[in-house]
C-alpha atoms as a PDB file:
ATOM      1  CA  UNK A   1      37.880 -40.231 -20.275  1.00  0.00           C
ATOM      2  CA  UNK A   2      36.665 -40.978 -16.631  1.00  0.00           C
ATOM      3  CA  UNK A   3      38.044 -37.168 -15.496  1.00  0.00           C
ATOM      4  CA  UNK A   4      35.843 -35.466 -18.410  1.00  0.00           C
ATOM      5  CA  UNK A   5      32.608 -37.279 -16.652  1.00  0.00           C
ATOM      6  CA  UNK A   6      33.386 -36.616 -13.496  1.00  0.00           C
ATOM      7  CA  UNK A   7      33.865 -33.201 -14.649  1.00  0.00           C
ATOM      8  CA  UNK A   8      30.651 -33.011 -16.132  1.00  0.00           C
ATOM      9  CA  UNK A   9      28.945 -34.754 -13.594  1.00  0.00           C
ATOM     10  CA  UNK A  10      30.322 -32.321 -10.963  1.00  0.00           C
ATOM     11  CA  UNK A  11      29.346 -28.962 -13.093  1.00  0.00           C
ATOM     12  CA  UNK A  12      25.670 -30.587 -13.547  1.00  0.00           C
ATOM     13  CA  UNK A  13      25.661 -30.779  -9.493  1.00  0.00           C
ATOM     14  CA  UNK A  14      26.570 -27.325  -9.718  1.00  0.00           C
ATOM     15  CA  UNK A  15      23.988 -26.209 -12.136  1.00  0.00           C
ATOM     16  CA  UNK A  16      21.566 -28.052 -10.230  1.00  0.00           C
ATOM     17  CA  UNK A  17      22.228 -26.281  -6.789  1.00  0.00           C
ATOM     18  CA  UNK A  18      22.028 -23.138  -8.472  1.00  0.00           C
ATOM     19  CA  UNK A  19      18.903 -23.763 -10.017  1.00  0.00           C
ATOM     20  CA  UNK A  20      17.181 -24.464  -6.933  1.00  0.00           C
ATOM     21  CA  UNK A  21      18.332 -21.731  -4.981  1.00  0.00           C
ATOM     22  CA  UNK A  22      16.815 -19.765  -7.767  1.00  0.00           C
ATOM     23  CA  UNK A  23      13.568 -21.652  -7.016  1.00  0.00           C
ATOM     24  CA  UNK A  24      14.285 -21.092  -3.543  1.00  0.00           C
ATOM     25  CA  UNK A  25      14.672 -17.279  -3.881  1.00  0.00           C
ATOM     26  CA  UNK A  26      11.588 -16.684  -6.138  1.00  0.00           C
ATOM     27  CA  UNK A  27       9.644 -18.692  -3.936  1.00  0.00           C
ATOM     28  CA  UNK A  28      10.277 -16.386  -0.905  1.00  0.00           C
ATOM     29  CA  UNK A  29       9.952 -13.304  -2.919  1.00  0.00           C
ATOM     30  CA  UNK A  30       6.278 -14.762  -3.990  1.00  0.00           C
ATOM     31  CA  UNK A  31       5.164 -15.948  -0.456  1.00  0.00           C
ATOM     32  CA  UNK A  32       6.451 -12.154   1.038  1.00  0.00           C
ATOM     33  CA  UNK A  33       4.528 -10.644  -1.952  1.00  0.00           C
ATOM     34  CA  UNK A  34       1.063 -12.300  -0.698  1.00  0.00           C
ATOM     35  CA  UNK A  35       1.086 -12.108   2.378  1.00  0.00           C
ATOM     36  CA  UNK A  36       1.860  -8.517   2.632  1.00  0.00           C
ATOM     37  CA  UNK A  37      -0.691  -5.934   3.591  1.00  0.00           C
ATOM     38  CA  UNK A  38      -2.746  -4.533   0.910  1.00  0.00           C
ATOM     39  CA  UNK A  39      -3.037  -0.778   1.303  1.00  0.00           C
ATOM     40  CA  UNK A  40      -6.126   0.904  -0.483  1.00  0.00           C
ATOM     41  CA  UNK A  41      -6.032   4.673  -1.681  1.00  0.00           C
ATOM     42  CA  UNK A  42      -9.337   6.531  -0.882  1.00  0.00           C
ATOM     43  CA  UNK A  43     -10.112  10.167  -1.325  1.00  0.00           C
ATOM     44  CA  UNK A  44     -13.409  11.971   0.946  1.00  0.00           C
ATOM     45  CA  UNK A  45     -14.529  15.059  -1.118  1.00  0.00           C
ATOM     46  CA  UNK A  46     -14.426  18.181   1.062  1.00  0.00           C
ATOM     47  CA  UNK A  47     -17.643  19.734   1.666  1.00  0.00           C
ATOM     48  CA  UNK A  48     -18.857  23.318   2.466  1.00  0.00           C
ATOM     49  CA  UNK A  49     -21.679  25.627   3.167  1.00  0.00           C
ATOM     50  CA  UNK A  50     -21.666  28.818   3.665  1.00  0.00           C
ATOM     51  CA  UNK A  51     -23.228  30.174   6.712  1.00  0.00           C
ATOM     52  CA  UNK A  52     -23.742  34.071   7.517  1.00  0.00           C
ATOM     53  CA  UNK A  53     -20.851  34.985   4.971  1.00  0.00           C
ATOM     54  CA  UNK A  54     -18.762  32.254   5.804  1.00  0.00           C
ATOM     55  CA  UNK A  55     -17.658  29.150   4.779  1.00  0.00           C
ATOM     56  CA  UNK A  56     -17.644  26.790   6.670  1.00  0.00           C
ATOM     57  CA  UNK A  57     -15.556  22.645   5.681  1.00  0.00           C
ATOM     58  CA  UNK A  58     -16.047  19.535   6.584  1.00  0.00           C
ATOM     59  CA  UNK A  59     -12.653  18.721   6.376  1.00  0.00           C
ATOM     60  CA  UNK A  60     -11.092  21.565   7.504  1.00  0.00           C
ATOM     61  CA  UNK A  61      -7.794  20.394   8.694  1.00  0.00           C
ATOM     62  CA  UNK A  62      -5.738  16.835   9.272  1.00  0.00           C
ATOM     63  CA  UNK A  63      -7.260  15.993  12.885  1.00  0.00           C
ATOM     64  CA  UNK A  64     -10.831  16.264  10.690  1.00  0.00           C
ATOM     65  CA  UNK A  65      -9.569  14.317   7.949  1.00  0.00           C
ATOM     66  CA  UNK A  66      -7.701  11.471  10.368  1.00  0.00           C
ATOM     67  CA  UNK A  67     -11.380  11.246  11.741  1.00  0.00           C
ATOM     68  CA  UNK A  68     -13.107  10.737   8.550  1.00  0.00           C
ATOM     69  CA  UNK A  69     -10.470   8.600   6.993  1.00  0.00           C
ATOM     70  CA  UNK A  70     -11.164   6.430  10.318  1.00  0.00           C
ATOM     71  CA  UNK A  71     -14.881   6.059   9.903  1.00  0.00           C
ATOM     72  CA  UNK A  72     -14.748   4.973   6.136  1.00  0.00           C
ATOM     73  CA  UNK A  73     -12.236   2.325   6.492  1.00  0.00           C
ATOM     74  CA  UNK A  74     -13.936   0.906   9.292  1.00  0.00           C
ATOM     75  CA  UNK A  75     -17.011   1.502   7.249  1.00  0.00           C
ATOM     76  CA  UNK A  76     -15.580  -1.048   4.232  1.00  0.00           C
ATOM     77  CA  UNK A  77     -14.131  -3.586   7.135  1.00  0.00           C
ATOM     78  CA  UNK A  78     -10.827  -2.600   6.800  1.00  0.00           C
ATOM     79  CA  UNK A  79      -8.190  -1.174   8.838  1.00  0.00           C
ATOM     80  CA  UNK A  80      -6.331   2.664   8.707  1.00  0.00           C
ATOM     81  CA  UNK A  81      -3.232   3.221   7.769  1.00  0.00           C
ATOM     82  CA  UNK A  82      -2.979   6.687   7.485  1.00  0.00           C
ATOM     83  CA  UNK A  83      -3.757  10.407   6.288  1.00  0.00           C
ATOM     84  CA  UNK A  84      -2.798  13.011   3.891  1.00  0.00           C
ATOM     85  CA  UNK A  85      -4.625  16.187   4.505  1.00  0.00           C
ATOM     86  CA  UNK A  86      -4.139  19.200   1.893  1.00  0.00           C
ATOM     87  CA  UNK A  87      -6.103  22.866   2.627  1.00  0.00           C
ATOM     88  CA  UNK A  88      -6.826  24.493  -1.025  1.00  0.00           C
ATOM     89  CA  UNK A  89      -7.754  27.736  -0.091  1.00  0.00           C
ATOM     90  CA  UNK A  90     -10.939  29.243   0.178  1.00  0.00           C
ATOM     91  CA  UNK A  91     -13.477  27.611  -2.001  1.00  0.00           C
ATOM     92  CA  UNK A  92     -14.367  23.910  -1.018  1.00  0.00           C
ATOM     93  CA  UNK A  93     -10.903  22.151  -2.469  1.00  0.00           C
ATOM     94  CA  UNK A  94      -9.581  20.540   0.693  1.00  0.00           C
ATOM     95  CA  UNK A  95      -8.402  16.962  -0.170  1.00  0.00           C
ATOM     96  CA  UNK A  96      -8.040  14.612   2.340  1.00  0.00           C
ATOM     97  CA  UNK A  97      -6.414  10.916   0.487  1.00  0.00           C
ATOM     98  CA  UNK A  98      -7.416   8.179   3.104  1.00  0.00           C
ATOM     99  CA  UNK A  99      -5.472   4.839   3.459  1.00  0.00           C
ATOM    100  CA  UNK A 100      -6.824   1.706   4.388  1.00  0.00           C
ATOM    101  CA  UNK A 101      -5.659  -1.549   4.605  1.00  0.00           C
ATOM    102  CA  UNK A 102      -6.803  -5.261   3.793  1.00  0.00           C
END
């Protein structure tokens, strides 16, 4: 009679520890998930003229883009992350995706 309680009373230990390390666990994986960085997608419009039979972009390749993403970050008080710069041809169909962080 005594060995089934200490039986039980052992296996609720048990199910206690592993309870908390559960808490433990989902606790961490909450604090990590606020306090990472916040990363914002942005995309800048590419825009053209055409001068003397040319056309000539705003963005016209990733240094360009780098330097625009840079500006409008700073411009919404945040910081950048990075770039993606993609040429689309002739008409005005650059895209240049800006990321900035929190």
């Amino acid at each position: 009679m005594q060995n089934n309680y200490r039986k039980r009373i052992q296996g609720q230990k048990n199910l206690q520890l592993v309870l908390i390390g559960i808490c433990l666990l989902l606790i961490a994986v909450y604090l990590f998930y606020i306090t990472r960085p916040k990363i914002t997608r942005y995309a800048i419009r590419d825009e053209c003229t055409a001068v003397g039979g040319n056309i000539f972009h705003f963005i016209k390749d990733e240094d360009n883009c780098a330097n625009a993403c840079r500006a409008h970050c700073s411009s919404l008080d945040k910081q950048f992350d990075k770039s993606d710069f993609a040429a689309g041809g002739l008409n005005c169909t650059n895209t240049c995706s800006c990321y900035c962080q929190d």
